[in-house]
N, C-alpha and C. Protein backbone atom coordinates (compact mmCIF):
# COMPACT_ATOMS: atom_id res chain seq x y z
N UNK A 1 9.54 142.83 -81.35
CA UNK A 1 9.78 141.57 -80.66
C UNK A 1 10.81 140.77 -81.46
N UNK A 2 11.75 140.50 -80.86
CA UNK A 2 12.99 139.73 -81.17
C UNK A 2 13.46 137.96 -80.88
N UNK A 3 13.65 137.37 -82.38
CA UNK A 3 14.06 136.10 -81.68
C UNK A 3 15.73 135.85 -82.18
N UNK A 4 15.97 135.44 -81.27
CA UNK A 4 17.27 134.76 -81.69
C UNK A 4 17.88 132.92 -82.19
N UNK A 5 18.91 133.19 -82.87
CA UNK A 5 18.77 132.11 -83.32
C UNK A 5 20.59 131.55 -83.30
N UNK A 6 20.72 130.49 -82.88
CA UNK A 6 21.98 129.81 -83.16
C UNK A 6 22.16 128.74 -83.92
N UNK A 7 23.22 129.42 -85.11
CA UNK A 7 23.79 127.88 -85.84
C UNK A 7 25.12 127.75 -85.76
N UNK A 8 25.79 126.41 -85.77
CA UNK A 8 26.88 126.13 -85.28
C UNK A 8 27.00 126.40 -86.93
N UNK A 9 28.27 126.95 -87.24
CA UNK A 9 29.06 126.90 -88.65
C UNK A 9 30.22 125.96 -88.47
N UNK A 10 30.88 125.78 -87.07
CA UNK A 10 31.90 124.81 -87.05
C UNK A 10 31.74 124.04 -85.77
N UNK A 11 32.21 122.84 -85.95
CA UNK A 11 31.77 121.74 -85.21
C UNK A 11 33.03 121.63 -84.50
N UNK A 12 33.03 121.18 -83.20
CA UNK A 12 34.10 120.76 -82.72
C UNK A 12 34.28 118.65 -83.09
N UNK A 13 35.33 118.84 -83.24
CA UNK A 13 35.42 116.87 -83.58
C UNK A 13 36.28 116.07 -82.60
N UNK A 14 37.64 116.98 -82.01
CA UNK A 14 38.67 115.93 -81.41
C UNK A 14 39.00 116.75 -80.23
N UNK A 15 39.79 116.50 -79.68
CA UNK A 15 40.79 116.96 -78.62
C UNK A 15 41.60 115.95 -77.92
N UNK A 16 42.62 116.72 -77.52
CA UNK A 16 43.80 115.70 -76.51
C UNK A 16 43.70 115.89 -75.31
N UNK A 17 43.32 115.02 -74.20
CA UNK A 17 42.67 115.33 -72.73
C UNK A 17 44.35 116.00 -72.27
N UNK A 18 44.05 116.97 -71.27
CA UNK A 18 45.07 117.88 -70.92
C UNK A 18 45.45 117.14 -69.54
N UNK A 19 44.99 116.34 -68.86
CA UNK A 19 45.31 116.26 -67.85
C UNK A 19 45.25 117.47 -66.45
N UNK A 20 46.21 116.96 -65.65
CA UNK A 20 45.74 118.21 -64.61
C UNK A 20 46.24 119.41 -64.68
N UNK A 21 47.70 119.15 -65.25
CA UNK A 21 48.92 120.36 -65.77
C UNK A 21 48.61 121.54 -66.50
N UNK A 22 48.85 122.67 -66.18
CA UNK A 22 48.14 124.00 -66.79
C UNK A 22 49.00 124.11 -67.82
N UNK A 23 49.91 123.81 -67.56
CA UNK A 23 51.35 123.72 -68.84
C UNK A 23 50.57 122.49 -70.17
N UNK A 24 50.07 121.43 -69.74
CA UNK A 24 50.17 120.78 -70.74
C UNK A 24 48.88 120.95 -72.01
N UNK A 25 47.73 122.00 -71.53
CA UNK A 25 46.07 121.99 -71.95
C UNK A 25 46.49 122.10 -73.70
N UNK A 26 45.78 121.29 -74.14
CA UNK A 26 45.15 121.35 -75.31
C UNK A 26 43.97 121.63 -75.78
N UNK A 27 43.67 122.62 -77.23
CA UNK A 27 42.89 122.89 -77.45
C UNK A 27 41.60 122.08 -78.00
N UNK A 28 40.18 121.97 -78.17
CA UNK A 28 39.49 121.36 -78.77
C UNK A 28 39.55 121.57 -80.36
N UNK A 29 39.64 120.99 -81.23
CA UNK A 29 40.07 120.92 -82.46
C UNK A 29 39.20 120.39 -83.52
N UNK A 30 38.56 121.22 -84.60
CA UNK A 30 38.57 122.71 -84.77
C UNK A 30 37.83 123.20 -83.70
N UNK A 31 37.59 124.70 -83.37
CA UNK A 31 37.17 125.61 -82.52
C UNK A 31 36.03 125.81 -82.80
N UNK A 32 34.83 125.51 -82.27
CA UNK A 32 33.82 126.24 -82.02
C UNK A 32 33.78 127.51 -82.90
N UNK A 33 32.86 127.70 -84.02
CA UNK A 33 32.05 128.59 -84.31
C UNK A 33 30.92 128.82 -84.44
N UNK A 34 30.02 129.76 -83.93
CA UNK A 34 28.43 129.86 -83.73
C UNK A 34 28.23 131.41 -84.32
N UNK A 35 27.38 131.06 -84.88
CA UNK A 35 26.80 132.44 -85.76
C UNK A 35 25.41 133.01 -85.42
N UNK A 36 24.66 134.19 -85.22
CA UNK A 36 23.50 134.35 -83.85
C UNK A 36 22.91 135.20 -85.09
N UNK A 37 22.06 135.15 -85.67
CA UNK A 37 20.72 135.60 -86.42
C UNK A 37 19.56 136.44 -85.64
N UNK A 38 19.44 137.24 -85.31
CA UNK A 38 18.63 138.09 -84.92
C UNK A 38 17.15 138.38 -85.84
N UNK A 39 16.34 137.66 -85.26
CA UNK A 39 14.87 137.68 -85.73
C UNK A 39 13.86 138.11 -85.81
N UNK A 40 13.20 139.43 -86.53
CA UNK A 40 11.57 139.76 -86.32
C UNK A 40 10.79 138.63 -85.98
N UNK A 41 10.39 139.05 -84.70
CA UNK A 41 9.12 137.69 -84.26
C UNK A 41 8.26 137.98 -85.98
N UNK A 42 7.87 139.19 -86.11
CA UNK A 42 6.41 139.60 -86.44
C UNK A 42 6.93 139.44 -88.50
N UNK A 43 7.30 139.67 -89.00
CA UNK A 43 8.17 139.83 -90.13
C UNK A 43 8.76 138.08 -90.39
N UNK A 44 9.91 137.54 -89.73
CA UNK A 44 10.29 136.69 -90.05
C UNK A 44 11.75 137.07 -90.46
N UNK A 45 11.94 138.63 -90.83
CA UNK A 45 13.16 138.71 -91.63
C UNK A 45 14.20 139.36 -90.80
N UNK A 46 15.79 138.28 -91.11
CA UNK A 46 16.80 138.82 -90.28
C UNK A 46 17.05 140.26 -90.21
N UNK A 47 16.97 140.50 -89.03
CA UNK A 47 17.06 141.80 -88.43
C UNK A 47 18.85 142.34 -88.13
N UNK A 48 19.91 142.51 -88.37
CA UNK A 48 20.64 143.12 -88.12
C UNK A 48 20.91 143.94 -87.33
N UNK A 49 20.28 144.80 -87.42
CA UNK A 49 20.33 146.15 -87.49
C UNK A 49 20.28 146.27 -85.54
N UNK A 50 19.49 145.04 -84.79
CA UNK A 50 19.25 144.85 -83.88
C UNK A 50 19.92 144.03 -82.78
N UNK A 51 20.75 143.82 -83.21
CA UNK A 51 21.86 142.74 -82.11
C UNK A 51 22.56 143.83 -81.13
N UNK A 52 22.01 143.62 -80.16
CA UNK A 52 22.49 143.97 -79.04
C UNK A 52 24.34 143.38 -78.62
N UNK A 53 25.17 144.08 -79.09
CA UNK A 53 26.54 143.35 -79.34
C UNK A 53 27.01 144.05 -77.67
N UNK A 54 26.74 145.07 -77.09
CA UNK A 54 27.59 145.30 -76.26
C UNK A 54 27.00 144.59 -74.93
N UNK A 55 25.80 143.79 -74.96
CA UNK A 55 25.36 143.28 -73.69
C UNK A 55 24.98 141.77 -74.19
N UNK A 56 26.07 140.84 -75.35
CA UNK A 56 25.59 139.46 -75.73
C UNK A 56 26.57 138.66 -75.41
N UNK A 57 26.38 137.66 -74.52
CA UNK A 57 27.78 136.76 -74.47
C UNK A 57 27.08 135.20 -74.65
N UNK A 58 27.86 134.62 -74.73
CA UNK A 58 27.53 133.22 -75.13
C UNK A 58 28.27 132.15 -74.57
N UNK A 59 27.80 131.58 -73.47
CA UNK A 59 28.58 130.72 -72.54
C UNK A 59 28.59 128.77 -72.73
N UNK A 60 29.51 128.32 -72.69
CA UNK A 60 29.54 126.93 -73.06
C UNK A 60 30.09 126.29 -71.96
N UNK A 61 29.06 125.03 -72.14
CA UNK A 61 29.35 123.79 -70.76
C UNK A 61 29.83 122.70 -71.35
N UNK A 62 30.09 121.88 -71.36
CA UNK A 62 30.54 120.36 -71.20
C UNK A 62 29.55 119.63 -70.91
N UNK A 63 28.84 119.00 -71.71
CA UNK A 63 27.57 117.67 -71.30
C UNK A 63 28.21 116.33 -71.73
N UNK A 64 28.00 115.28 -71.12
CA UNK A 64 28.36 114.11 -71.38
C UNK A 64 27.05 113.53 -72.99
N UNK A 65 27.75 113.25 -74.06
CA UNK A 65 27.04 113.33 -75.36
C UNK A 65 25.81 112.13 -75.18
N UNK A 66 26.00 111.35 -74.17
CA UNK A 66 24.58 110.39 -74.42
C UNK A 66 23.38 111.21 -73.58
N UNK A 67 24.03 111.53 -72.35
CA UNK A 67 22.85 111.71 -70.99
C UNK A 67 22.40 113.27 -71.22
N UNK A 68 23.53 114.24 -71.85
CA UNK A 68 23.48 115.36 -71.61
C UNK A 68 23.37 115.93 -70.31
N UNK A 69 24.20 115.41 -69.75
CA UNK A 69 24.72 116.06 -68.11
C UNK A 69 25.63 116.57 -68.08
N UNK A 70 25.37 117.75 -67.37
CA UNK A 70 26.62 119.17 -67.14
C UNK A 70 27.66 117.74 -66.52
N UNK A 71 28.93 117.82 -67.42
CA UNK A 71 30.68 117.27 -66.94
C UNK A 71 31.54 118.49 -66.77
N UNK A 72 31.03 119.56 -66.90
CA UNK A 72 32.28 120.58 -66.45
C UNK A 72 33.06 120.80 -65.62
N UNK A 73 32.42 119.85 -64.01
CA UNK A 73 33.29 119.49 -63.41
C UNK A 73 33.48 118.13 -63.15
N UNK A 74 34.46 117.88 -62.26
CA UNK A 74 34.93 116.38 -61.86
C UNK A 74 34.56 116.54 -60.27
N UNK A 75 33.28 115.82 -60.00
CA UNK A 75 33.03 115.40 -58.31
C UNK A 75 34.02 115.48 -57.88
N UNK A 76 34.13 115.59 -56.04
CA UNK A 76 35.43 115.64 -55.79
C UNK A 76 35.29 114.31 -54.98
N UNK A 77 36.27 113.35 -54.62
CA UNK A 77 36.52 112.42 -53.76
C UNK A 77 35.79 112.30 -52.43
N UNK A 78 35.97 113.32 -52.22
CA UNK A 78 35.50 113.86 -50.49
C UNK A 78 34.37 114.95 -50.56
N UNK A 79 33.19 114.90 -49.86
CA UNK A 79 32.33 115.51 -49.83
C UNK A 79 32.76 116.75 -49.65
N UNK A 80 33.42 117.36 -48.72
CA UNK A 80 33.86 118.44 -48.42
C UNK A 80 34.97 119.22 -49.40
N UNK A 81 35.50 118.56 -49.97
CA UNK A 81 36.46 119.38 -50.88
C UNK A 81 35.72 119.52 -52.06
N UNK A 82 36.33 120.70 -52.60
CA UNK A 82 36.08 121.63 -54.05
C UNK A 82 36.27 120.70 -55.49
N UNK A 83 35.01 120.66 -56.28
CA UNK A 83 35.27 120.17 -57.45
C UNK A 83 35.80 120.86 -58.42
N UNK A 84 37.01 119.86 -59.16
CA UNK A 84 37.62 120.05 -59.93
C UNK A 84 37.22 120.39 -61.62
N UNK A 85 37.58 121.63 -62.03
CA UNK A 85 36.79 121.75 -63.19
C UNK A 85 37.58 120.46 -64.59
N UNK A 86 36.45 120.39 -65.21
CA UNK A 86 36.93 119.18 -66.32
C UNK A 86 37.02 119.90 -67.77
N UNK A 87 36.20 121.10 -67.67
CA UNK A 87 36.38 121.90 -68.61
C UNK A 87 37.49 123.34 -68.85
N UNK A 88 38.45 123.24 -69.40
CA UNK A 88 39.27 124.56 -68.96
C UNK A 88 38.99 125.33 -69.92
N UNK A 89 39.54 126.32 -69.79
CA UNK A 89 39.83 127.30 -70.70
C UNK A 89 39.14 128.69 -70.90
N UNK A 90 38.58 129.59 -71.72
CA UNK A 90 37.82 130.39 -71.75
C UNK A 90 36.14 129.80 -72.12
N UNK A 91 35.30 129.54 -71.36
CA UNK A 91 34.27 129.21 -71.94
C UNK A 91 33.17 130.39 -71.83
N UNK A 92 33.25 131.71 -72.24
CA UNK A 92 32.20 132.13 -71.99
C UNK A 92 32.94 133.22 -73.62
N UNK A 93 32.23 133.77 -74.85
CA UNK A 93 32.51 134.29 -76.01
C UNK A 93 31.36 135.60 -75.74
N UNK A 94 32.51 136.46 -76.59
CA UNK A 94 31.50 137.84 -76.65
C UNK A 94 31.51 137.91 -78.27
N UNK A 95 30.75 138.76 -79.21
CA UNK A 95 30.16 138.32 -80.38
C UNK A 95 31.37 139.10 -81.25
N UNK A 96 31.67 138.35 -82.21
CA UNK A 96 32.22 139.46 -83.42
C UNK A 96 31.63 140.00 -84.76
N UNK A 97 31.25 140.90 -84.85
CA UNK A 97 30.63 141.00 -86.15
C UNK A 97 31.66 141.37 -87.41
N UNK A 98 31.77 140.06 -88.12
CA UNK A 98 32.20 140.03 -89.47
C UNK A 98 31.73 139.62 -90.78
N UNK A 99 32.59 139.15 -91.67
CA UNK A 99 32.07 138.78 -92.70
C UNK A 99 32.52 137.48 -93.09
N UNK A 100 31.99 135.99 -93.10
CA UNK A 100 32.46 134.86 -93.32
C UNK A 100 33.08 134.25 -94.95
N UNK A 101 33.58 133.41 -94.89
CA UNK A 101 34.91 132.91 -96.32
C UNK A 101 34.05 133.33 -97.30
N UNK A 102 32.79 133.19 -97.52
CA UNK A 102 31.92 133.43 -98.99
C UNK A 102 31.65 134.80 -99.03
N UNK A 103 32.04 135.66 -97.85
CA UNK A 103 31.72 137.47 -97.88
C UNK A 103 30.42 137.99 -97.23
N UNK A 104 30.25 136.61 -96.61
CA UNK A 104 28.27 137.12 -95.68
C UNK A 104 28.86 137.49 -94.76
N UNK A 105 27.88 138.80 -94.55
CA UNK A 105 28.14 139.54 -92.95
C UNK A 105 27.16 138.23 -92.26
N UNK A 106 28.19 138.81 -90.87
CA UNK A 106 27.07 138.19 -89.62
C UNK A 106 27.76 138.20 -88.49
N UNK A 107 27.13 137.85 -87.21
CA UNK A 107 27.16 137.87 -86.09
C UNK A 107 28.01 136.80 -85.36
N UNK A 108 29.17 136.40 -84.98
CA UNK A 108 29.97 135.50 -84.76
C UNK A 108 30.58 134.82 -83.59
N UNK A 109 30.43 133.61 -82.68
CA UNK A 109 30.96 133.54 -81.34
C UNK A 109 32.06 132.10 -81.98
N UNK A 110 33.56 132.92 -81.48
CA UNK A 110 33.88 131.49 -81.48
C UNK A 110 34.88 130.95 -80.06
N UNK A 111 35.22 130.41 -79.93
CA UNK A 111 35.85 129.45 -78.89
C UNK A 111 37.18 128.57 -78.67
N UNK A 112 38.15 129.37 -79.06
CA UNK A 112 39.09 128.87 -79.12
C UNK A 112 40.16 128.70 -78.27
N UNK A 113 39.66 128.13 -76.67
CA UNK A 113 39.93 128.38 -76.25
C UNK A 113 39.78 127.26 -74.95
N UNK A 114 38.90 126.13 -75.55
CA UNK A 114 38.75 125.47 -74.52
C UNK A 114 39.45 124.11 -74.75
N UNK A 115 39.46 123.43 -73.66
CA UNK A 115 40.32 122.11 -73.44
C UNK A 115 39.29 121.02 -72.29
N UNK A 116 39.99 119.90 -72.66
CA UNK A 116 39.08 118.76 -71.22
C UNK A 116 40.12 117.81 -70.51
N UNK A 117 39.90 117.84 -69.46
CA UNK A 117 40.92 116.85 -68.76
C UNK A 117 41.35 115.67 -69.13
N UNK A 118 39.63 114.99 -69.27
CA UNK A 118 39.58 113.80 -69.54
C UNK A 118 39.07 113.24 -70.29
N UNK A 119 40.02 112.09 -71.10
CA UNK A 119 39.22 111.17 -72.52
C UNK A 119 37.97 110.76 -72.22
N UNK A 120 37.11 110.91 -73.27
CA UNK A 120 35.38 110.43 -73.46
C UNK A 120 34.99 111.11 -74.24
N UNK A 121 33.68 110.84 -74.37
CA UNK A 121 33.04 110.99 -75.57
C UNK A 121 32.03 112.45 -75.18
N UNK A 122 31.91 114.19 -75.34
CA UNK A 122 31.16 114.70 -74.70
C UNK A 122 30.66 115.69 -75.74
N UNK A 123 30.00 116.41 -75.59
CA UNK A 123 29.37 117.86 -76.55
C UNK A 123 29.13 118.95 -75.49
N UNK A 124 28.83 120.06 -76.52
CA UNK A 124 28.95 121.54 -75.75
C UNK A 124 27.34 122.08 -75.71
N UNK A 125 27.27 122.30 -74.57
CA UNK A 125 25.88 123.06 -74.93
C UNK A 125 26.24 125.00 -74.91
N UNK A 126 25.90 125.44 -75.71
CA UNK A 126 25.54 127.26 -75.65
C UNK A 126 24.60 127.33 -75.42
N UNK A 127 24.44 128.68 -74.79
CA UNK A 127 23.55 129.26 -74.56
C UNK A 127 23.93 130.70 -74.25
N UNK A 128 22.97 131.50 -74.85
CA UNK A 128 23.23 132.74 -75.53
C UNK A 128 22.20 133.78 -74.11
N UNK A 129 22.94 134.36 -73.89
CA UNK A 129 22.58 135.73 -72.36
C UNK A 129 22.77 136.75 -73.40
N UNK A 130 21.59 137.70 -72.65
CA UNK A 130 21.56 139.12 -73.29
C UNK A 130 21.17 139.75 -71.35
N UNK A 131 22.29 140.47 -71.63
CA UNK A 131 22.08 141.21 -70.11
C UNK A 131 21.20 142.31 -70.36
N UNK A 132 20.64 143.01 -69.77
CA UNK A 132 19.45 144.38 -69.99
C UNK A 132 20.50 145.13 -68.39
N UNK A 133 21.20 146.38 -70.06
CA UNK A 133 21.67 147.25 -68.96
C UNK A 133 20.80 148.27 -67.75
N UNK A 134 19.67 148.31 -67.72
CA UNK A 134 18.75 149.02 -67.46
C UNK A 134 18.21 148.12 -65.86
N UNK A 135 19.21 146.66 -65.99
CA UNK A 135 18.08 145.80 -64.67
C UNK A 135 19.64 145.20 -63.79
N UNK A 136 20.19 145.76 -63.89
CA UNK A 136 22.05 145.67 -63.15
C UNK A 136 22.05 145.56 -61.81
N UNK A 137 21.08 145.15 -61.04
CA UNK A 137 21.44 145.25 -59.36
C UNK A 137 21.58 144.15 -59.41
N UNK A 138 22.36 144.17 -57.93
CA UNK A 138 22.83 142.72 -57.29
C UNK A 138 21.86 141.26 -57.05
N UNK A 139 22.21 140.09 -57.85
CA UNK A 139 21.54 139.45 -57.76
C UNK A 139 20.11 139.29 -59.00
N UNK A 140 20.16 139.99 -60.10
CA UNK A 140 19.53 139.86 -60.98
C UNK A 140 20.01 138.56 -61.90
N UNK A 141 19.18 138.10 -62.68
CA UNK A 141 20.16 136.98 -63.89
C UNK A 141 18.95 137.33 -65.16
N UNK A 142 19.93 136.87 -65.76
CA UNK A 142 19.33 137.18 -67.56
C UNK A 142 18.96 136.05 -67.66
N UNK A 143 17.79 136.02 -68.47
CA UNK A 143 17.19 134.58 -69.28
C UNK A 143 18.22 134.16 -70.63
N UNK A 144 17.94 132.99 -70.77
CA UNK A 144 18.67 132.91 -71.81
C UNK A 144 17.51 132.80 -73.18
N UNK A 145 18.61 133.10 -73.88
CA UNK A 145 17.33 133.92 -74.80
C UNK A 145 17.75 132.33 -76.09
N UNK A 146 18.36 132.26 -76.43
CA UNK A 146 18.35 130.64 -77.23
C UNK A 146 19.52 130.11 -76.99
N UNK A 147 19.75 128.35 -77.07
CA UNK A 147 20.38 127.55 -77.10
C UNK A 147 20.96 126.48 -78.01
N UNK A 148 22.33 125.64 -77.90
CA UNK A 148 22.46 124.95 -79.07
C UNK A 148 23.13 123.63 -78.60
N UNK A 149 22.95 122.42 -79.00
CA UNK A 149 24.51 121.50 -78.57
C UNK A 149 24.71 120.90 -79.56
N UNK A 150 26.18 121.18 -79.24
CA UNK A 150 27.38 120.80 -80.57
C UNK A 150 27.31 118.94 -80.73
N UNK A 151 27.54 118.52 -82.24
CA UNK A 151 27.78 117.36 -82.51
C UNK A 151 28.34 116.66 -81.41
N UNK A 152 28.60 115.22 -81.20
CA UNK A 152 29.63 114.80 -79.96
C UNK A 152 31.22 114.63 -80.60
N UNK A 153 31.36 114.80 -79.68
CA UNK A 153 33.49 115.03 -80.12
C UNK A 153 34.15 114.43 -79.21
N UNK A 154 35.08 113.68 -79.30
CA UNK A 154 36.22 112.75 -78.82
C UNK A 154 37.21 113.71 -77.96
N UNK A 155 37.18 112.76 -76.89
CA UNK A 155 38.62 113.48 -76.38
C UNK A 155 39.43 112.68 -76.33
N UNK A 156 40.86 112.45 -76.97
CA UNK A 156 41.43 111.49 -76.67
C UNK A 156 42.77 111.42 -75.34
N UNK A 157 43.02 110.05 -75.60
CA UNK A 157 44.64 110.05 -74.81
C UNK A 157 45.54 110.51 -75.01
N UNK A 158 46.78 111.10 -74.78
CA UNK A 158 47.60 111.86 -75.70
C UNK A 158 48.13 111.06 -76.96
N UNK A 159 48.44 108.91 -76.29
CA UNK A 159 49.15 108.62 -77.60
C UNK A 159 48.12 108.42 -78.22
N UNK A 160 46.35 107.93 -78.78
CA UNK A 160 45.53 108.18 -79.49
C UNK A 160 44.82 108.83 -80.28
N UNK A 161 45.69 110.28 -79.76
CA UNK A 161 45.09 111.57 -80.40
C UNK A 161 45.24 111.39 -81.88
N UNK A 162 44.92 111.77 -82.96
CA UNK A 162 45.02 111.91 -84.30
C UNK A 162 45.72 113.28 -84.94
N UNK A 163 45.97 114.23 -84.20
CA UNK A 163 46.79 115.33 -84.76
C UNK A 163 45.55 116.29 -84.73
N UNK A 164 46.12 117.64 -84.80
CA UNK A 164 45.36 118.73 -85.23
C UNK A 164 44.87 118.68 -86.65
N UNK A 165 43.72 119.18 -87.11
CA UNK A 165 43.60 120.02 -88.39
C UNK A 165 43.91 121.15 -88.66
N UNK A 166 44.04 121.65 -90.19
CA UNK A 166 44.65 122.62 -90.75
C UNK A 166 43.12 123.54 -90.12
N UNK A 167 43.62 124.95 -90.01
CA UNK A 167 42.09 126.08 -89.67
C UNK A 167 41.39 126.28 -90.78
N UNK A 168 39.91 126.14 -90.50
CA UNK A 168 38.94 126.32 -91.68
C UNK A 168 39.13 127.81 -92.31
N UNK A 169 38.52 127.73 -93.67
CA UNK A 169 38.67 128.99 -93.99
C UNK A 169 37.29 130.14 -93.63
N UNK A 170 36.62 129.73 -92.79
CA UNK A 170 35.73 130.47 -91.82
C UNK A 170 36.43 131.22 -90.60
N UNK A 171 37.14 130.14 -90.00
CA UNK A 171 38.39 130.68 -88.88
C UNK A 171 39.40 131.80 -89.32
N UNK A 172 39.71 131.36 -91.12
CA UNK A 172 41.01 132.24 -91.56
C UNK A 172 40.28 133.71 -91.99
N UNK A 173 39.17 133.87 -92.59
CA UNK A 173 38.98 134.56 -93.07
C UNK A 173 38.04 135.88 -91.56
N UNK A 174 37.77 134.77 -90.70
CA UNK A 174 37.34 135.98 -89.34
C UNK A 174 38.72 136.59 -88.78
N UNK A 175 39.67 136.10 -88.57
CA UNK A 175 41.28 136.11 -88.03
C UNK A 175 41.76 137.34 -89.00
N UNK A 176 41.61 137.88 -90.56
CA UNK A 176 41.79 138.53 -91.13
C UNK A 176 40.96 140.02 -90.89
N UNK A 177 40.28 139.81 -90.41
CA UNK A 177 39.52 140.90 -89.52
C UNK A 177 39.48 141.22 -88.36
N UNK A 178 40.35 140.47 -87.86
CA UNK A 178 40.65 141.34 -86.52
C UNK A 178 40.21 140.21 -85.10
N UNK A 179 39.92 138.81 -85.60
CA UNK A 179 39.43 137.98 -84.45
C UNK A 179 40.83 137.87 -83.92
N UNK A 180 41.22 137.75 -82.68
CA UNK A 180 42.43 136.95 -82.39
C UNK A 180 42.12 135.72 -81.65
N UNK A 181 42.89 134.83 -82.65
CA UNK A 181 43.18 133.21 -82.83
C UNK A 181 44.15 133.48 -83.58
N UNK A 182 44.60 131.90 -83.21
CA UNK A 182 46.07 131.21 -83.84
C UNK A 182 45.12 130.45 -85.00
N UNK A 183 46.21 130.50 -85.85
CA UNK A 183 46.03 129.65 -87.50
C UNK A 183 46.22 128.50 -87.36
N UNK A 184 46.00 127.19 -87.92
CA UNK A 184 46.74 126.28 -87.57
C UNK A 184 46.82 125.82 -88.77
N UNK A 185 48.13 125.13 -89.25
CA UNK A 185 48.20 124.19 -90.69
C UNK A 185 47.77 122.86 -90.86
N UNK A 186 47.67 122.64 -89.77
CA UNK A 186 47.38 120.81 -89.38
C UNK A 186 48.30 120.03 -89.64
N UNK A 187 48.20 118.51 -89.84
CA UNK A 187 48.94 117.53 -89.56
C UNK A 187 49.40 117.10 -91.11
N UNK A 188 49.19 117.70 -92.33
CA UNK A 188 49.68 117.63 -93.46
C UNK A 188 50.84 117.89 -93.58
């Protein structure tokens, strides 16, 4: 019997609202990193050996940071028309297993990849799916097996924004193994 476990290793803090323009999206800054611990219910002791990597993904929403209400999208004006998503980008991570800046192996989701339309104040909730290849017909859904929400983080206006940061050396040292992400130097 297996538990799982999520800790955020990197926090998201800022972003520059992208507006509606696919040309203009900015990233959330720093990126999302979540690290997934695999647990003997019965033992207590991290299990490795047991992470289901080819059926684990880890999907992220947009909650507004006081109410915690799904903002991923923007209502639409008109009852009848399609809401507009508020969250872009890639929000759904499949796991990497590496070794982090101090040389610990482990289990890794990160996110570099998402953006928000609009300035406010919001956080991310994860939540971690393990599909069971064995239960694949149409119309099945996976439980989610644990959850997390990120600190709250700013989105700003473009002229309010504060600049990027330089990439942690958690980011640099997964990127050296084979994650693909961009580096960033920051605003120094």
């Amino acid at each position: 019997n297996l538990r799982y476990e999520l800790n955020m290793r990197q926090q998201p803090v800022a972003a520059r609202a992208c507006g509606f323009g696919e040309r203009d999206r900015r990233v959330v800054d720093p990126p999302p990193i979540l690290e997934l611990k695999v647990i003997d219910a019965v033992t207590g002791k991290v299990d490795s050996e047991n992470t289901p990597y080819v059926y684990t993904t880890l999907h992220c929403t947009l909650i507004n940071s006081m109410t915690y209400r799904d903002e991923s999208q923007i209502e639409p004006a008109h009852p009848n028309a399609p809401a507009t998503q508020r969250l872009m980008g890639t929000a759904v991570a499949s796991p990497f297993s590496g070794t982090d800046e101090t040389g610990r192996r482990g289990t890794f989701f990160v996110f570099p990849d998402l953006s928000c339309r609009n300035p406010g104040k919001y956080r991310f909730q994860f939540r971690l799916l393990i599909v069971d290849p064995l239960n694949l017909s149409v119309g099945t859904t996976s439980r989610i097996q644990s959850s997390i929400i990120s600190e709250p983080f700013e989105v700003y206006t473009a002229k309010e924004f504060p600049g990027m940061r330089a990439s942690s050396a958690l980011l640099k040292a997964l990127r050296k193994q084979g994650l693909n992400v961009a580096v960033k130097k920051g605003r120094e």
